[in-house]
PDB file of N, CA and C in Angstrom:
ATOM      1  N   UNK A   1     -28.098   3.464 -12.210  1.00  0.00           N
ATOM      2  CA  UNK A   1     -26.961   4.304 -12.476  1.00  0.00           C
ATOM      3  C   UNK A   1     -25.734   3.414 -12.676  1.00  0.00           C
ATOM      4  N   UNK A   2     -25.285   3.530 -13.415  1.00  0.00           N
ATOM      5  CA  UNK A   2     -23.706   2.818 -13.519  1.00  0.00           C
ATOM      6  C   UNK A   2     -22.286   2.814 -12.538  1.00  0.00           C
ATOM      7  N   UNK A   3     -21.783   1.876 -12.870  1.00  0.00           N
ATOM      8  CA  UNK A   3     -21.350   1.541 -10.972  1.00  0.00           C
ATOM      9  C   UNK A   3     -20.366   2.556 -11.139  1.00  0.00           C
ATOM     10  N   UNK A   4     -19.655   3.020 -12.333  1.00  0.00           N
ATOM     11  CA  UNK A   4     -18.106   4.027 -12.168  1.00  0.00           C
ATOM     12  C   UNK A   4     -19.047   5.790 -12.285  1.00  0.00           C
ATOM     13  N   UNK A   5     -19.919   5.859 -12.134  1.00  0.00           N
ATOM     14  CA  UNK A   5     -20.642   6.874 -11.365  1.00  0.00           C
ATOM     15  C   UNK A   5     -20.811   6.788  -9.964  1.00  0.00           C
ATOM     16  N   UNK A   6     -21.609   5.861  -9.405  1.00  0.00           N
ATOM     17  CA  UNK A   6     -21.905   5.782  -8.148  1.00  0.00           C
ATOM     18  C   UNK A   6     -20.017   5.776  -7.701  1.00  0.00           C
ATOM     19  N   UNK A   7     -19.023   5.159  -8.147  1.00  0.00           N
ATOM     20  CA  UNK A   7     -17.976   5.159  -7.844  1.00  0.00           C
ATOM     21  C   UNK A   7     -17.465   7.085  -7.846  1.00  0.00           C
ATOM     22  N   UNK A   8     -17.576   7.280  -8.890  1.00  0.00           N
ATOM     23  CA  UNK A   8     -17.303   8.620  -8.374  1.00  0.00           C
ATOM     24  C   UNK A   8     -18.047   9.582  -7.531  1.00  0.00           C
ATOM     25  N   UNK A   9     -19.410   9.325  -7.060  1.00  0.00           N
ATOM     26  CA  UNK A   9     -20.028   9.788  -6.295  1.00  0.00           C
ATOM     27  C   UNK A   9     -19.527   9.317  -4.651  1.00  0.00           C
ATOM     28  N   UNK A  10     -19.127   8.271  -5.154  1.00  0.00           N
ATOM     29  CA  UNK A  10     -18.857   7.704  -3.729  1.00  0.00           C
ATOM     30  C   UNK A  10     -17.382   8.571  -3.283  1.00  0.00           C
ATOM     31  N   UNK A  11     -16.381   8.900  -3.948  1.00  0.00           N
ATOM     32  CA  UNK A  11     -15.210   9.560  -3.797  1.00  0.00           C
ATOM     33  C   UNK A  11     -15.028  10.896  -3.345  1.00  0.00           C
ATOM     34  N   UNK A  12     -16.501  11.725  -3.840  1.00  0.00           N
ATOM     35  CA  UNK A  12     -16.894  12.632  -3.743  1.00  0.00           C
ATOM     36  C   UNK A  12     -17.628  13.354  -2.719  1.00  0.00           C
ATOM     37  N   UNK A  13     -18.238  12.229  -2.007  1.00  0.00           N
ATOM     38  CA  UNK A  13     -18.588  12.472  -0.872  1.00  0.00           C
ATOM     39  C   UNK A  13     -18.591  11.795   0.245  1.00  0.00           C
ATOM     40  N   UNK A  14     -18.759  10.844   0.253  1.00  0.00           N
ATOM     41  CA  UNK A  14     -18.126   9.837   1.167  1.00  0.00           C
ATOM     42  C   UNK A  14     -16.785   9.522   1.442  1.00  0.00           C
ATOM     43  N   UNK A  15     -15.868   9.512   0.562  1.00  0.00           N
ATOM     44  CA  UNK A  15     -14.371   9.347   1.189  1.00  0.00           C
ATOM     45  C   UNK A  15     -13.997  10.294   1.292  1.00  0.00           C
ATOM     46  N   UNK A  16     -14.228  11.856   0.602  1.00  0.00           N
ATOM     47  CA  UNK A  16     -13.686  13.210   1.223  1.00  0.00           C
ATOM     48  C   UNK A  16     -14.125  13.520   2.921  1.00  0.00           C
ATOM     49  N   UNK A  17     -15.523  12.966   3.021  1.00  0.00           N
ATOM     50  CA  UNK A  17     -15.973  13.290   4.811  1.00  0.00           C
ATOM     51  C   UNK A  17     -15.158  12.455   5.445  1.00  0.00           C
ATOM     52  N   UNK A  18     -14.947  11.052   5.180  1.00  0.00           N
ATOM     53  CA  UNK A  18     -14.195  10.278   6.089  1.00  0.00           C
ATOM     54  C   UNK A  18     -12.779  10.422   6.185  1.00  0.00           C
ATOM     55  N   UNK A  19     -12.194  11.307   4.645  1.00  0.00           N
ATOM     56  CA  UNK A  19     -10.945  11.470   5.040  1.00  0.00           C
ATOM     57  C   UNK A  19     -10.647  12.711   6.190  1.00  0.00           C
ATOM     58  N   UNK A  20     -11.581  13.836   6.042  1.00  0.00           N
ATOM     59  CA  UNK A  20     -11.608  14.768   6.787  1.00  0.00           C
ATOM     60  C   UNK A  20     -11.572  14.122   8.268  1.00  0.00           C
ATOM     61  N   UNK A  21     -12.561  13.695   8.340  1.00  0.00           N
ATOM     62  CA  UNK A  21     -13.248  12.884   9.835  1.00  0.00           C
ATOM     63  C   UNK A  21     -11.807  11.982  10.943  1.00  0.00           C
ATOM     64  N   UNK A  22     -11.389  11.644   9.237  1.00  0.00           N
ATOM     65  CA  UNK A  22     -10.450  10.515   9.697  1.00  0.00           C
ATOM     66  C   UNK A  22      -9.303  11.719  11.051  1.00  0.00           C
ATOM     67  N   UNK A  23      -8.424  12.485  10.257  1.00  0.00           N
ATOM     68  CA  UNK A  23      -7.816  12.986  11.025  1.00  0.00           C
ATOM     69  C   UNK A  23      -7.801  14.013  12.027  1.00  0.00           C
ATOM     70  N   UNK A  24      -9.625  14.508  11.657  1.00  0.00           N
ATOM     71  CA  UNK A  24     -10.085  15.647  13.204  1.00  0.00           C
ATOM     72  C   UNK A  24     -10.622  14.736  13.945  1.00  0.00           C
ATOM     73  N   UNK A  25     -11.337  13.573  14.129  1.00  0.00           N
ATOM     74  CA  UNK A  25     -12.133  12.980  14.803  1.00  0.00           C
ATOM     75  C   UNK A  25     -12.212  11.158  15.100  1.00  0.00           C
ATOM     76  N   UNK A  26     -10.282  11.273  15.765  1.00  0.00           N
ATOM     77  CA  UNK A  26     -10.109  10.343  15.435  1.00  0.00           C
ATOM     78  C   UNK A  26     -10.633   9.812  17.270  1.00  0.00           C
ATOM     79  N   UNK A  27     -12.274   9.590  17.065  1.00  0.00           N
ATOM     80  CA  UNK A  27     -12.317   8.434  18.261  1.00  0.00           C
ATOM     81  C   UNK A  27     -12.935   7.031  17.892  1.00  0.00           C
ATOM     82  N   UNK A  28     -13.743   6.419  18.949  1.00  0.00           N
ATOM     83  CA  UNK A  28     -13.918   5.001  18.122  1.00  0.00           C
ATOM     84  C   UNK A  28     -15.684   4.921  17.730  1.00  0.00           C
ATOM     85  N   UNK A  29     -16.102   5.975  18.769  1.00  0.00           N
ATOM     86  CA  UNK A  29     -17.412   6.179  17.805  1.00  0.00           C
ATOM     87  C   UNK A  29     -17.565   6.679  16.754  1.00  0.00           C
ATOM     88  N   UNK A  30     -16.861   7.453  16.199  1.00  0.00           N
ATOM     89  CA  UNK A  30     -16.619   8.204  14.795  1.00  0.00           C
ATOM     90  C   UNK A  30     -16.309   7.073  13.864  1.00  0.00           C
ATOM     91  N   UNK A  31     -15.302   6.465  14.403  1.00  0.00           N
ATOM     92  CA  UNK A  31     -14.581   5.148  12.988  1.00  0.00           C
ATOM     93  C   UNK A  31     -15.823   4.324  12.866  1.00  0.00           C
ATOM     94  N   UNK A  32     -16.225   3.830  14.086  1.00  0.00           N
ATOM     95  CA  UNK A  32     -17.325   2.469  14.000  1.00  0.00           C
ATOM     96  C   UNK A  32     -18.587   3.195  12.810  1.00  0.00           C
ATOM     97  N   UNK A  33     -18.819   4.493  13.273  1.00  0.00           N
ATOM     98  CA  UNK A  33     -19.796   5.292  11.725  1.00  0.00           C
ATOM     99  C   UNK A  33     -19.386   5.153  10.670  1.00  0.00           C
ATOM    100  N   UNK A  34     -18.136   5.729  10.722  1.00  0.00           N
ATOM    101  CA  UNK A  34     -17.663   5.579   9.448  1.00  0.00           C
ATOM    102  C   UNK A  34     -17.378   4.187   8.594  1.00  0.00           C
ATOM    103  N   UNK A  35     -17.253   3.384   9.896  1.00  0.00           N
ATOM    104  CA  UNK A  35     -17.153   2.200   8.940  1.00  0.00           C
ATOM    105  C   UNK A  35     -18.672   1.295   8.273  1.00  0.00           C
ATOM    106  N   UNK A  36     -19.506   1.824   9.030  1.00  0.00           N
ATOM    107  CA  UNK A  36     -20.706   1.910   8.427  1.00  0.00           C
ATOM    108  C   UNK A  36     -21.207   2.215   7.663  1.00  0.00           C
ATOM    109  N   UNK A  37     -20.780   3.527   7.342  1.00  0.00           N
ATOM    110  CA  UNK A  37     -21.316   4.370   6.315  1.00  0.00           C
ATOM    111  C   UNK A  37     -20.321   3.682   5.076  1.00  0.00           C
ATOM    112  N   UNK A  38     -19.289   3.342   5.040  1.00  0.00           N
ATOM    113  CA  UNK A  38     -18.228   3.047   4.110  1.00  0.00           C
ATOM    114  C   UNK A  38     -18.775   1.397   3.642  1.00  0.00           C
ATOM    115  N   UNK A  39     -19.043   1.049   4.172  1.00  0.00           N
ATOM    116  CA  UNK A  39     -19.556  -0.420   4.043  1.00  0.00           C
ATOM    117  C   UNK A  39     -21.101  -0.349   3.439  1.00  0.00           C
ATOM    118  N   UNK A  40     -21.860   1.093   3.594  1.00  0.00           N
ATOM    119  CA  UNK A  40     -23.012   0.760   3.069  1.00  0.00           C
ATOM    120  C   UNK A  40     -22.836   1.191   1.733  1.00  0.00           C
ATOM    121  N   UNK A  41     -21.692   2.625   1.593  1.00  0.00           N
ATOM    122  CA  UNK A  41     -21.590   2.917   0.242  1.00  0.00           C
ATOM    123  C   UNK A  41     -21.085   1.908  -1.028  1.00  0.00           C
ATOM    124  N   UNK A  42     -20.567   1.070  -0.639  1.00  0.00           N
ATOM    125  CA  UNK A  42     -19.940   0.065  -1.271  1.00  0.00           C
ATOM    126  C   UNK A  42     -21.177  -1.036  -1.744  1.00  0.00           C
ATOM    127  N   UNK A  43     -21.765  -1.203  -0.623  1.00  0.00           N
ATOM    128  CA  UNK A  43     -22.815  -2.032  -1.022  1.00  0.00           C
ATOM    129  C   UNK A  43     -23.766  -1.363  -2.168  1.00  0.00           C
ATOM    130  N   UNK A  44     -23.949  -0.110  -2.076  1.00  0.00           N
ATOM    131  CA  UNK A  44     -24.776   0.235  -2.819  1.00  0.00           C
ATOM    132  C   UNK A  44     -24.227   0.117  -4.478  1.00  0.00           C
ATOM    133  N   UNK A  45     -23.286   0.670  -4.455  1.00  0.00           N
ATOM    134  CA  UNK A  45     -22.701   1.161  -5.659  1.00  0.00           C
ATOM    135  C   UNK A  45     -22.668  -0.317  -6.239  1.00  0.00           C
ATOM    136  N   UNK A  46     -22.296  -1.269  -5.644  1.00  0.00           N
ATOM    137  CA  UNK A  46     -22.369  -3.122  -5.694  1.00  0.00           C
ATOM    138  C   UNK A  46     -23.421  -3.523  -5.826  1.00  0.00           C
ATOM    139  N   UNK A  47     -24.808  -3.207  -5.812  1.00  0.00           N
ATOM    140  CA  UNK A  47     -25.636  -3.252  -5.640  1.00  0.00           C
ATOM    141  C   UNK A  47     -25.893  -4.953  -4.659  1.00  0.00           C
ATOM    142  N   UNK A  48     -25.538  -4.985  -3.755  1.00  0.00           N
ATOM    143  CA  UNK A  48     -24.894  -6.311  -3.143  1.00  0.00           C
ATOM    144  C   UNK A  48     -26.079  -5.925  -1.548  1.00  0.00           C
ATOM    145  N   UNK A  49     -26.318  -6.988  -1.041  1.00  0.00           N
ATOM    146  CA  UNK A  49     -26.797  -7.420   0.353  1.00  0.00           C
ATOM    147  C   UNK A  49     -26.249  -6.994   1.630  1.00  0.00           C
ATOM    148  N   UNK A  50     -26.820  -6.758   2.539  1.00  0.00           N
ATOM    149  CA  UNK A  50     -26.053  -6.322   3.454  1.00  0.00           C
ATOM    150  C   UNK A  50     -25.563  -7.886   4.262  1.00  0.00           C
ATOM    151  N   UNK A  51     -25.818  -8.376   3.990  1.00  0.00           N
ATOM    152  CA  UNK A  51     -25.096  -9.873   4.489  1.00  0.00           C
ATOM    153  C   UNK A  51     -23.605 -10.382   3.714  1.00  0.00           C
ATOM    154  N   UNK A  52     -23.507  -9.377   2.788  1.00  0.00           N
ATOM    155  CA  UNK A  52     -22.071  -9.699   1.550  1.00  0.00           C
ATOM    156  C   UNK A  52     -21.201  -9.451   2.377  1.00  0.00           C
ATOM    157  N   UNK A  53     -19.841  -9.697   2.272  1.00  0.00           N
ATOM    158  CA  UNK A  53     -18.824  -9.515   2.530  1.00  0.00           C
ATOM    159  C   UNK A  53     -18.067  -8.548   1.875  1.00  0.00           C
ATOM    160  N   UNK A  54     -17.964  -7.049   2.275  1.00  0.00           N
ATOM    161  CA  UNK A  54     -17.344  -6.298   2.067  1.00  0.00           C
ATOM    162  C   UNK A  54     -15.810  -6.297   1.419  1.00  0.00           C
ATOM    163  N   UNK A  55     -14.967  -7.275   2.291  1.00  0.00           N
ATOM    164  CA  UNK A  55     -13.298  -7.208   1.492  1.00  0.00           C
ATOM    165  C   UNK A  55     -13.633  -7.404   0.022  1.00  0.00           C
ATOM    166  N   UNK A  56     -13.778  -8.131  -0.536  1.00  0.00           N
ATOM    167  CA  UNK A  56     -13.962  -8.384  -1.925  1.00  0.00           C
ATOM    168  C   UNK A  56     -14.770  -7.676  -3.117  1.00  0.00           C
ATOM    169  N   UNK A  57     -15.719  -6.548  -2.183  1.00  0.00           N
ATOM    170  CA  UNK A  57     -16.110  -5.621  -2.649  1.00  0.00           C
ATOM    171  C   UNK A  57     -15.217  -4.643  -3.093  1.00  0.00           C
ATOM    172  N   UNK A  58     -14.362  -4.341  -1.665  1.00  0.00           N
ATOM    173  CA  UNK A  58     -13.218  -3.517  -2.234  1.00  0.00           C
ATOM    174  C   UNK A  58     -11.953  -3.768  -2.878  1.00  0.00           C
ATOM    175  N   UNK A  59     -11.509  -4.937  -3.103  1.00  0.00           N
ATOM    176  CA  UNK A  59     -10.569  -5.218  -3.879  1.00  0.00           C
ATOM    177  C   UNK A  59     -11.377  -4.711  -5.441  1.00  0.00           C
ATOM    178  N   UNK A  60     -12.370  -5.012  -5.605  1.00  0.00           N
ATOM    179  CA  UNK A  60     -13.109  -5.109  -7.013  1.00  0.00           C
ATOM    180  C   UNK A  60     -13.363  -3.129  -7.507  1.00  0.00           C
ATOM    181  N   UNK A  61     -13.431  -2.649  -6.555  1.00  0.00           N
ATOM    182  CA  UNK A  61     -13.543  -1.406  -6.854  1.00  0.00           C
ATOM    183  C   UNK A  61     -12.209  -0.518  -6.746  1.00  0.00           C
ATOM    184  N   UNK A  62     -11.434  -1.139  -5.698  1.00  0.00           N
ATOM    185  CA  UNK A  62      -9.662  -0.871  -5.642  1.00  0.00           C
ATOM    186  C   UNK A  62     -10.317   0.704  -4.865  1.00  0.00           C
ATOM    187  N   UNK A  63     -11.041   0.083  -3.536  1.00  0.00           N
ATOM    188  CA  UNK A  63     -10.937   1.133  -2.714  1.00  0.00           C
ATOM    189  C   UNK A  63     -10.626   0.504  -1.575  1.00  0.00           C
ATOM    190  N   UNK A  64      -9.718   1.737  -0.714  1.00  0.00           N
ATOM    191  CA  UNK A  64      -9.300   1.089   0.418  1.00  0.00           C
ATOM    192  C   UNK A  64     -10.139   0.971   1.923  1.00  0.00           C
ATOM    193  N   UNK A  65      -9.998  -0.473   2.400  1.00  0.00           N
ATOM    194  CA  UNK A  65     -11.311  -0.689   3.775  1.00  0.00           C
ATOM    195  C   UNK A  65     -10.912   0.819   4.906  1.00  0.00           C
ATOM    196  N   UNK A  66     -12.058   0.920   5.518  1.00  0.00           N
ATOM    197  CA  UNK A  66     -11.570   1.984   6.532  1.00  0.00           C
ATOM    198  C   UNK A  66     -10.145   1.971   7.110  1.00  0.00           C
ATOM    199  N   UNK A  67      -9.844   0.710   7.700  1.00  0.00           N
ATOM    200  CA  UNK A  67      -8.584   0.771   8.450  1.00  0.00           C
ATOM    201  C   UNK A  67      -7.732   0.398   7.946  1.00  0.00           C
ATOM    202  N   UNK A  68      -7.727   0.652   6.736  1.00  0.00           N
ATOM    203  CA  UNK A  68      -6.231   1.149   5.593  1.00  0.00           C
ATOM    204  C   UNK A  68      -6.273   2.428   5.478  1.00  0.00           C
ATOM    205  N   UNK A  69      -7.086   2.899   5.694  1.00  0.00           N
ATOM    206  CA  UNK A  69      -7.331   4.372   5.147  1.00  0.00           C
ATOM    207  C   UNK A  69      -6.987   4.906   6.420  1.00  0.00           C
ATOM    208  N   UNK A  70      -7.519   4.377   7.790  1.00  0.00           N
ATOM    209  CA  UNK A  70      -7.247   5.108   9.094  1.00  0.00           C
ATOM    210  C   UNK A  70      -5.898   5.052   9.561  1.00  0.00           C
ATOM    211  N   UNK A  71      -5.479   3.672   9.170  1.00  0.00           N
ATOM    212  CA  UNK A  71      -4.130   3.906   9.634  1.00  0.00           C
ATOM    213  C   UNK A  71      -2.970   4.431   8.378  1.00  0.00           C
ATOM    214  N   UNK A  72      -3.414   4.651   7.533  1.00  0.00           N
ATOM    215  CA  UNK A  72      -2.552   5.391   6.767  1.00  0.00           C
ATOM    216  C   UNK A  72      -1.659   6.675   7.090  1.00  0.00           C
ATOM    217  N   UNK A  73      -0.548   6.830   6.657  1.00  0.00           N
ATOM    218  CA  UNK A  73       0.245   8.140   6.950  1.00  0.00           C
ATOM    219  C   UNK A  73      -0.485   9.215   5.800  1.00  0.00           C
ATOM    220  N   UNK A  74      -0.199   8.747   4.503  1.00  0.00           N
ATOM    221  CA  UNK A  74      -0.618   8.940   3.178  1.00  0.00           C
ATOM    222  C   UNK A  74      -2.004  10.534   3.799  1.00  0.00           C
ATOM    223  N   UNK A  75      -2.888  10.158   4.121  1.00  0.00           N
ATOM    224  CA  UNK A  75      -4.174  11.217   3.887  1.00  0.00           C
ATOM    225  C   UNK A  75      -4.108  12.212   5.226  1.00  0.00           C
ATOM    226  N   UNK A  76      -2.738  11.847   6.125  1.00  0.00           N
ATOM    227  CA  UNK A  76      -2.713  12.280   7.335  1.00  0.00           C
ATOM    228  C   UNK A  76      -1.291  13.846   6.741  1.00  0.00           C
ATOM    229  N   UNK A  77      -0.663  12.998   5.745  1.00  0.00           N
ATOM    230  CA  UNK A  77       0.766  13.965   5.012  1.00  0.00           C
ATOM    231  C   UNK A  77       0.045  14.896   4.200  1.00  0.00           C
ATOM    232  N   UNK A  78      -1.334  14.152   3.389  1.00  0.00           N
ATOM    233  CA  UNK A  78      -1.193  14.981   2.199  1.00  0.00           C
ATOM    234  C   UNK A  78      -2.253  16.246   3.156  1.00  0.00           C
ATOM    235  N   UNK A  79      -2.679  16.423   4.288  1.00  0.00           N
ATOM    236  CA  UNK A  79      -3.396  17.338   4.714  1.00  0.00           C
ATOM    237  C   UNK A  79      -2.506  18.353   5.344  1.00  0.00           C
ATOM    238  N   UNK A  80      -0.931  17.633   5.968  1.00  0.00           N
ATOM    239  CA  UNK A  80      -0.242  18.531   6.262  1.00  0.00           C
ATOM    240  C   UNK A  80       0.696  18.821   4.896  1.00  0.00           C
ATOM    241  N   UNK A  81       0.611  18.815   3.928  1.00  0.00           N
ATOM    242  CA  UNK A  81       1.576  19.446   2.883  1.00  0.00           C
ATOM    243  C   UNK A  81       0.344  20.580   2.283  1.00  0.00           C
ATOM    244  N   UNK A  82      -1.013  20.207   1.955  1.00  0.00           N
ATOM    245  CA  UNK A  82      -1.519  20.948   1.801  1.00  0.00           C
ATOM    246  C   UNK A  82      -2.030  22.401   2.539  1.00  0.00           C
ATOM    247  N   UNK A  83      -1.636  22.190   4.265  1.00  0.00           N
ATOM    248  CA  UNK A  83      -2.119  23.044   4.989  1.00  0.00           C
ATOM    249  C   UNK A  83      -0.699  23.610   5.477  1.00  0.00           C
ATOM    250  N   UNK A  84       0.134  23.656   4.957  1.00  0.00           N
ATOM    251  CA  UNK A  84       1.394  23.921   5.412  1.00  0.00           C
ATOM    252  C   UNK A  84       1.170  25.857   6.444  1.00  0.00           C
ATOM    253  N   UNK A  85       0.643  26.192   6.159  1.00  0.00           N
ATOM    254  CA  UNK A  85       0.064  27.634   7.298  1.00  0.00           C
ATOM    255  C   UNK A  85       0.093  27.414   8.596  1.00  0.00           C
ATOM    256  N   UNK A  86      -0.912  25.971   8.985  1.00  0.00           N
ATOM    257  CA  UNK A  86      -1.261  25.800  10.077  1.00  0.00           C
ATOM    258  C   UNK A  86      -0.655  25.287  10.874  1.00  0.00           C
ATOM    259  N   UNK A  87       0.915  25.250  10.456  1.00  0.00           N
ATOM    260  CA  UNK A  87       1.934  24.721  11.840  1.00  0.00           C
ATOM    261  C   UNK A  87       3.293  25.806  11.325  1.00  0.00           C
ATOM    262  N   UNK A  88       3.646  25.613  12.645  1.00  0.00           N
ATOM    263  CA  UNK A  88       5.167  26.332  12.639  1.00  0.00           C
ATOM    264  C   UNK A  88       6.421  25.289  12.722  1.00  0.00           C
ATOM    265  N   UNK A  89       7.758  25.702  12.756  1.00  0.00           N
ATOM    266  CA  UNK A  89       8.704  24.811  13.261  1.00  0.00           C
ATOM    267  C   UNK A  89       8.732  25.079  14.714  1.00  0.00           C
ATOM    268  N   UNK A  90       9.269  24.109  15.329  1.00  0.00           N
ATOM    269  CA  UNK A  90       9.423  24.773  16.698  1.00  0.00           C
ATOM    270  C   UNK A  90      11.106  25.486  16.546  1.00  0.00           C
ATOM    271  N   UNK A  91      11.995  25.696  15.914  1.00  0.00           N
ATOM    272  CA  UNK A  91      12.627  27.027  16.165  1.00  0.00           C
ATOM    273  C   UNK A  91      11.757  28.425  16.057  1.00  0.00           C
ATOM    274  N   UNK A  92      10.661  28.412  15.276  1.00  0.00           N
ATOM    275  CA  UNK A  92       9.791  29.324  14.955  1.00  0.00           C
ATOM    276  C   UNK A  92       9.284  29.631  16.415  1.00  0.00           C
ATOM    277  N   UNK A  93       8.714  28.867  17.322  1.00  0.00           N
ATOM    278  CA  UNK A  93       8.465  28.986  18.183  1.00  0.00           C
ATOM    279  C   UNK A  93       9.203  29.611  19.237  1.00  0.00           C
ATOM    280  N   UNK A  94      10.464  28.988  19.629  1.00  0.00           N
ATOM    281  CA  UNK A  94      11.455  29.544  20.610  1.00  0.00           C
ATOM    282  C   UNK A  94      12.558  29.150  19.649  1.00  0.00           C
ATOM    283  N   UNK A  95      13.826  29.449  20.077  1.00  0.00           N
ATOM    284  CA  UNK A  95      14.768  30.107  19.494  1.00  0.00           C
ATOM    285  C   UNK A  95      16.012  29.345  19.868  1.00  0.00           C
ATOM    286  N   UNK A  96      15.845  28.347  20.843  1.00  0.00           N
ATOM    287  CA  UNK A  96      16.812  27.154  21.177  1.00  0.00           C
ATOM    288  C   UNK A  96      17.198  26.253  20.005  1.00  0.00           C
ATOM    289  N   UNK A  97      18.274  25.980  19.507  1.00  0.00           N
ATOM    290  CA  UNK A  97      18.898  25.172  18.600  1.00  0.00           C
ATOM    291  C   UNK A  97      18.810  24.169  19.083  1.00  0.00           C
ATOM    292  N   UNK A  98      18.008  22.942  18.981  1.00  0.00           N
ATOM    293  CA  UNK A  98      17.561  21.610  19.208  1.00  0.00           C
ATOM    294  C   UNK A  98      17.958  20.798  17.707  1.00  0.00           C
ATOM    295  N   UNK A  99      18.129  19.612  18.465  1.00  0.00           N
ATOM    296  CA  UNK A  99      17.869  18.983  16.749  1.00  0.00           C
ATOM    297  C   UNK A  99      16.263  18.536  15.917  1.00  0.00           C
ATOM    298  N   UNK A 100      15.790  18.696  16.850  1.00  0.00           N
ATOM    299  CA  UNK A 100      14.029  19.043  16.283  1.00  0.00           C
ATOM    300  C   UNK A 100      13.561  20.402  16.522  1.00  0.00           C
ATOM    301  N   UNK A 101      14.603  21.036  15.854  1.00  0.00           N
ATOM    302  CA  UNK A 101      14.302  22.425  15.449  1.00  0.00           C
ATOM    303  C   UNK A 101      13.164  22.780  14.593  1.00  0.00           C
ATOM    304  N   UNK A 102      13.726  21.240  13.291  1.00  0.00           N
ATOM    305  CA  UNK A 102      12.543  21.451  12.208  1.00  0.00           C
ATOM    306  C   UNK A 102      11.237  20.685  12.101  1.00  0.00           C
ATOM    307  N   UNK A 103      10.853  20.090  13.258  1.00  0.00           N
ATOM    308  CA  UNK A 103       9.799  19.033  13.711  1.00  0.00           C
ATOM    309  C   UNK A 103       8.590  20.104  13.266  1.00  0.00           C
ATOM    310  N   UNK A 104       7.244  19.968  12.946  1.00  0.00           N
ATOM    311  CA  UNK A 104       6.565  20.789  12.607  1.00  0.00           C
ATOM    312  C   UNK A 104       5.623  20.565  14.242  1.00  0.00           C
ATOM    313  N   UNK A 105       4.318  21.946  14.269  1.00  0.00           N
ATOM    314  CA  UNK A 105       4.133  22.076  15.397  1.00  0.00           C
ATOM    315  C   UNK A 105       2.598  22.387  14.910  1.00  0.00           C
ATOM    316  N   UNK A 106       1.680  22.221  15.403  1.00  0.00           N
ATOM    317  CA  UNK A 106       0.739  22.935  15.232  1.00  0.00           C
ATOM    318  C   UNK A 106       0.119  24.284  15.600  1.00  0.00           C
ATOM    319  N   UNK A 107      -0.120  25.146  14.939  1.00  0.00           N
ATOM    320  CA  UNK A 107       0.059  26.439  15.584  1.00  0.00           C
ATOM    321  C   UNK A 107      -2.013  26.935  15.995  1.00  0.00           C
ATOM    322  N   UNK A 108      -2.560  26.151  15.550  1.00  0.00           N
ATOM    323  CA  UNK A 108      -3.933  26.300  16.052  1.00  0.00           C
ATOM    324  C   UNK A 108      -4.354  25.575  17.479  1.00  0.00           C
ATOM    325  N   UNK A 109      -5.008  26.121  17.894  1.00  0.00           N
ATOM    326  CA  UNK A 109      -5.432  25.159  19.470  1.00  0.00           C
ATOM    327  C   UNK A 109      -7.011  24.283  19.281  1.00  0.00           C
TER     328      UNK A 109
END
């Protein structure tokens, strides 16, 4: 299969779960998977060894290593601009004029 297939396959399902993953399930057994799983998809699509060195894999495909991606603000914003429902302000909440009136809140438990 051609690698800018497997590349979009890889975007498609593998970095949508890990982006999900990334910000519900942020512990260190989850990342250490994920960075597994992210390191094997790369290899594949590379058709490369598991003894290769990954960084240079991803410069070449211009995808970012897990912990660019984990510590990113970027996929953590675009889930709260897209889910804008699922939080309130806290004036929304109570009714005290604070100056983090407009701090957003999460309104699910």
């Amino acid at each position: 299969m051609p690698q800018e297939i497997l590349r979009m396959v890889y975007f498609a399902y593998v970095h949508s779960v890990m982006s999900y993953g990334i910000i519900f399930g942020q512990t260190n057994g989850i990342v250490r998977k994920f960075l597994i799983l992210k390191k094997g998809g790369i290899r594949i699509i590379t058709n490369s060894t598991a003894r290769y060195l990954c960084r240079e894999l991803f410069k070449k495909l211009e995808i970012l290593p897990l912990y660019s991606q984990y510590t990113s603000i970027f996929s953590q914003s675009i889930f709260v601009i897209k889910n804008k429902h699922l939080f309130s302000t806290n004036y929304q909440i109570h009714s005290v004029r604070t100056r983090l009136k407009t701090n957003l809140t999460s309104t699910y438990s």
